[in-house]
Protein backbone atom coordinates (compact mmCIF):
# COMPACT_ATOMS: atom_id res chain seq x y z
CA UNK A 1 290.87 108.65 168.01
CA UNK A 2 290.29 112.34 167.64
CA UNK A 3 286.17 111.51 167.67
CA UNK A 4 286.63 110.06 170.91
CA UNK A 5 288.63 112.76 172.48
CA UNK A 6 285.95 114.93 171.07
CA UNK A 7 283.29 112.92 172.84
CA UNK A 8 285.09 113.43 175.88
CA UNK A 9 285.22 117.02 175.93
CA UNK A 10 281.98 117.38 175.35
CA UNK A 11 280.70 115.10 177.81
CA UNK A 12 283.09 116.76 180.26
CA UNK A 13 281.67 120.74 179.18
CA UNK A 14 277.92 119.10 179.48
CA UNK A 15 277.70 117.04 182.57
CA UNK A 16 275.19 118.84 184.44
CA UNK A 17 272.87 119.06 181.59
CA UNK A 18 273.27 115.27 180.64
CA UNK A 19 272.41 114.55 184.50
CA UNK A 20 268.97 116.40 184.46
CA UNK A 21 268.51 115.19 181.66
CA UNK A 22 268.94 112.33 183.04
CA UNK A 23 267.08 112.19 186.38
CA UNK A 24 264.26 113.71 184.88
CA UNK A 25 263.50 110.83 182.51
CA UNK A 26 264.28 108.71 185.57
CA UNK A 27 261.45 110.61 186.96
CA UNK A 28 258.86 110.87 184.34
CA UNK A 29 259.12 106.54 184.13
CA UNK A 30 259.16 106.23 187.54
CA UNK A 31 255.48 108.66 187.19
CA UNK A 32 254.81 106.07 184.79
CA UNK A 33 255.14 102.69 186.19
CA UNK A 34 253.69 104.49 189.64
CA UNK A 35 249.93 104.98 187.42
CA UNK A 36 250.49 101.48 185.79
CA UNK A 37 250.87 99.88 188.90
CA UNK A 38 247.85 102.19 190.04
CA UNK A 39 245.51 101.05 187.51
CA UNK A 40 246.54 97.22 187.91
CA UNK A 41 245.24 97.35 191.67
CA UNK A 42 242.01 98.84 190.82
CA UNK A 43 241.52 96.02 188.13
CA UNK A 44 242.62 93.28 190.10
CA UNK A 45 240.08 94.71 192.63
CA UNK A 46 237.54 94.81 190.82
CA UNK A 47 237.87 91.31 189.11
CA UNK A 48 238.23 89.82 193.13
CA UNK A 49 234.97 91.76 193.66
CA UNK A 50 233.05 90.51 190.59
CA UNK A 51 234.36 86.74 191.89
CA UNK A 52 233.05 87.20 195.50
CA UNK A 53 229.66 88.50 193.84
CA UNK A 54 229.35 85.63 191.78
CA UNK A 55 230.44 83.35 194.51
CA UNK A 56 227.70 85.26 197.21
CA UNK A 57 224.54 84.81 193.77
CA UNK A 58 225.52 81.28 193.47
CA UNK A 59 225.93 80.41 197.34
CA UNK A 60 222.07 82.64 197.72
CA UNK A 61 220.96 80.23 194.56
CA UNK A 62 222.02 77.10 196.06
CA UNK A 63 220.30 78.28 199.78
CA UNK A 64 216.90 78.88 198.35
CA UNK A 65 217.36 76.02 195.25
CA UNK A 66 217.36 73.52 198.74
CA UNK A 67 214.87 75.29 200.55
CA UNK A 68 212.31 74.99 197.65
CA UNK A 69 213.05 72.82 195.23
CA UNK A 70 213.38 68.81 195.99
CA UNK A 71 216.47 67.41 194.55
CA UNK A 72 215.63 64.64 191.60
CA UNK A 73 217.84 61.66 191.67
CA UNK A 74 220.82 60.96 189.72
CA UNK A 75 223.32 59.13 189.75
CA UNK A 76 226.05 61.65 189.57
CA UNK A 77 225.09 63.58 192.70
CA UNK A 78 224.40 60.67 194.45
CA UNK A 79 228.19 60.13 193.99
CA UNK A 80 228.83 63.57 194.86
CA UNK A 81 226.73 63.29 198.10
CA UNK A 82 228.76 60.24 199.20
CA UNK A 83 232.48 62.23 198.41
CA UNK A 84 230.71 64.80 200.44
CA UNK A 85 229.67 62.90 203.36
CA UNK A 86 233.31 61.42 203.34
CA UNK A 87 234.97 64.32 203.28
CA UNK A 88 232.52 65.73 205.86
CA UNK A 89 233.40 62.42 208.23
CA UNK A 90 237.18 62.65 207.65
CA UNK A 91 237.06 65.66 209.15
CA UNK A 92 234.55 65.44 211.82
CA UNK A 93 232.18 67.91 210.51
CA UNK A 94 228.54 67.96 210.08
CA UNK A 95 226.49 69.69 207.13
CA UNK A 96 225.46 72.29 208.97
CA UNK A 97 228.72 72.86 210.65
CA UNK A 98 230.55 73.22 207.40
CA UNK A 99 228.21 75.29 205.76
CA UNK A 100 228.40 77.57 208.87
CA UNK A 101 231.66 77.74 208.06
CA UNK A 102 232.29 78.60 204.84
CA UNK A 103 229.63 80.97 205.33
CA UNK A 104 231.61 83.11 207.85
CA UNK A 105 234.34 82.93 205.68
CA UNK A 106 231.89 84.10 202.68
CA UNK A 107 231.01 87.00 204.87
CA UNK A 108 233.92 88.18 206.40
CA UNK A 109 235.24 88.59 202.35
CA UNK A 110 232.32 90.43 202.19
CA UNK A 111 232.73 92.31 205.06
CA UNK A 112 236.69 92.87 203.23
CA UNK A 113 235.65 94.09 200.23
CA UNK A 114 232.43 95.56 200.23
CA UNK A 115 231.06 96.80 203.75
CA UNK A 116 229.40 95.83 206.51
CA UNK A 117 225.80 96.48 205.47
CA UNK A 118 225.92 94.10 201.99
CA UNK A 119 227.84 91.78 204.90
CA UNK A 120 224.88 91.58 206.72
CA UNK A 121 222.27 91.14 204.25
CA UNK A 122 224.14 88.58 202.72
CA UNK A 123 224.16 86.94 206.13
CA UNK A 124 220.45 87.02 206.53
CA UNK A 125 219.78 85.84 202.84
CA UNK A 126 222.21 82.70 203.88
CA UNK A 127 221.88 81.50 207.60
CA UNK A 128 217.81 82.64 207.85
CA UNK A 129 215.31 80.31 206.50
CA UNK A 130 214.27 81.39 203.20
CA UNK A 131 210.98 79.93 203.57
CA UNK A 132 209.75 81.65 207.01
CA UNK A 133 211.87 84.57 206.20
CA UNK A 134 210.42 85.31 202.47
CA UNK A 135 208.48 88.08 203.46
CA UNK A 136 211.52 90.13 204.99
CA UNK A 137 214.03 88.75 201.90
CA UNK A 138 211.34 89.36 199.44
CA UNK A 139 213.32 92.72 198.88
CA UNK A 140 216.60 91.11 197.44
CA UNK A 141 215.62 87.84 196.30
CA UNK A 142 212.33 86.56 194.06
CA UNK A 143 211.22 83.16 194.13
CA UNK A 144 208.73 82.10 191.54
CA UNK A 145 206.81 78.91 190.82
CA UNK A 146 204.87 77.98 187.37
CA UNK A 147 204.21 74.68 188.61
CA UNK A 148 204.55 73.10 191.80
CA UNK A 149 208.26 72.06 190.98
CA UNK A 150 209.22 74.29 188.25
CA UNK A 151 210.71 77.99 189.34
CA UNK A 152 212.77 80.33 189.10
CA UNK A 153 215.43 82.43 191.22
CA UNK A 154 216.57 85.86 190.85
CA UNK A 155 218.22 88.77 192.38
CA UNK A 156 216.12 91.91 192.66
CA UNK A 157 217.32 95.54 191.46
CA UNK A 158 217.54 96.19 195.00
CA UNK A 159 220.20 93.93 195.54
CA UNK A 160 221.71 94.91 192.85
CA UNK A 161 221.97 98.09 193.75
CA UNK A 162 224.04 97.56 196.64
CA UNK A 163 227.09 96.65 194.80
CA UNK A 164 226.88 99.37 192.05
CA UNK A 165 229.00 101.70 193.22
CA UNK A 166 231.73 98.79 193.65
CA UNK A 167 231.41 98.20 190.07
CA UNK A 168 231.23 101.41 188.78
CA UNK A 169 233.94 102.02 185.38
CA UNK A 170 236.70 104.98 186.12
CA UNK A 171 235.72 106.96 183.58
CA UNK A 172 237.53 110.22 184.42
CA UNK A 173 240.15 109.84 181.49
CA UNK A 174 237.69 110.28 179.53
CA UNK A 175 235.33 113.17 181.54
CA UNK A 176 238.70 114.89 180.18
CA UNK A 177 238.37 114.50 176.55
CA UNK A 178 234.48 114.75 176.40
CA UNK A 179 233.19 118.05 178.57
């Protein structure tokens, strides 16, 4: 009983102290979670980026895969085309109206989280014809054919270059360590 009473009293003498004490771990977690939290947006960021690039490569791919390429048959897509065209009729949509569609929508994520000049590149590699417009796309996107049918697609280091600075590492944790 007397170790409580003790307890007590000293609690009672060091109340102010115990409260800074107090608020100032209070504070320094609070500091804490606030850079957490920090460093979560920045990834999440950065892994919605890297999925809209992949998305915008692939989408580019597909445009000039049709343009140049003749699809072979198989079975398979031909069940894919029909899902497509029913899906397409349900909703009283064209081809070319859906694509222009997602498209926009492609773009204006673009637009969101990159600017307005990748935006508008990307919208010439997708709604120009790749084959009258090679010449001017040349600069982001190489076609190449071995054979008649057999190619390849790529992405130039110009394109590329576009979207390094949105992929860059933050590195300045460690500029502290290492001068």
């Amino acid at each position: 009983m007397e170790c409580i009473i003790n307890i007590i009293k000293f609690l009672d003498k060091h109340n102010g102290f115990i409260m800074c004490f107090l608020t100032l771990v209070i504070v320094c977690l609070t500091y804490i979670q606030k850079n957490i939290a920090k460093k979560k947006r920045k990834d999440d960021l950065f892994k919605i980026r890297l999925e809209v690039y992949n998305e915008i490569v692939e989408e580019i791919r597909k445009h000039y895969h049709e343009a140049y390429e003749p699809e072979p048959y198989n079975e398979e897509m031909e069940k894919q085309k029909a899902y497509e065209e029913d899906f397409l009729s349900f909703n009283g949509l064209t081809k070319e109206q859906y694509k222009e569609i997602f498209y926009i929508n492609l773009i204006s994520k673009v637009r969101w989280l990159f600017n307005d000049k990748i935006a508008h590149m990307v919208k010439n590699l997708l709604t120009k014809d790749p084959v009258k417009y090679s010449e001017e796309n040349k600069k982001y996107v190489l076609i190449t054919f071995y054979e008649e049918v057999i190619g390849t697609f790529c992405i130039t280091e110009e394109f590329t270059k576009l979207f390094d600075k949105y992929f860059k590492l933050d590195n300045s944790f460690l500029k502290k360590f290492f001068r």
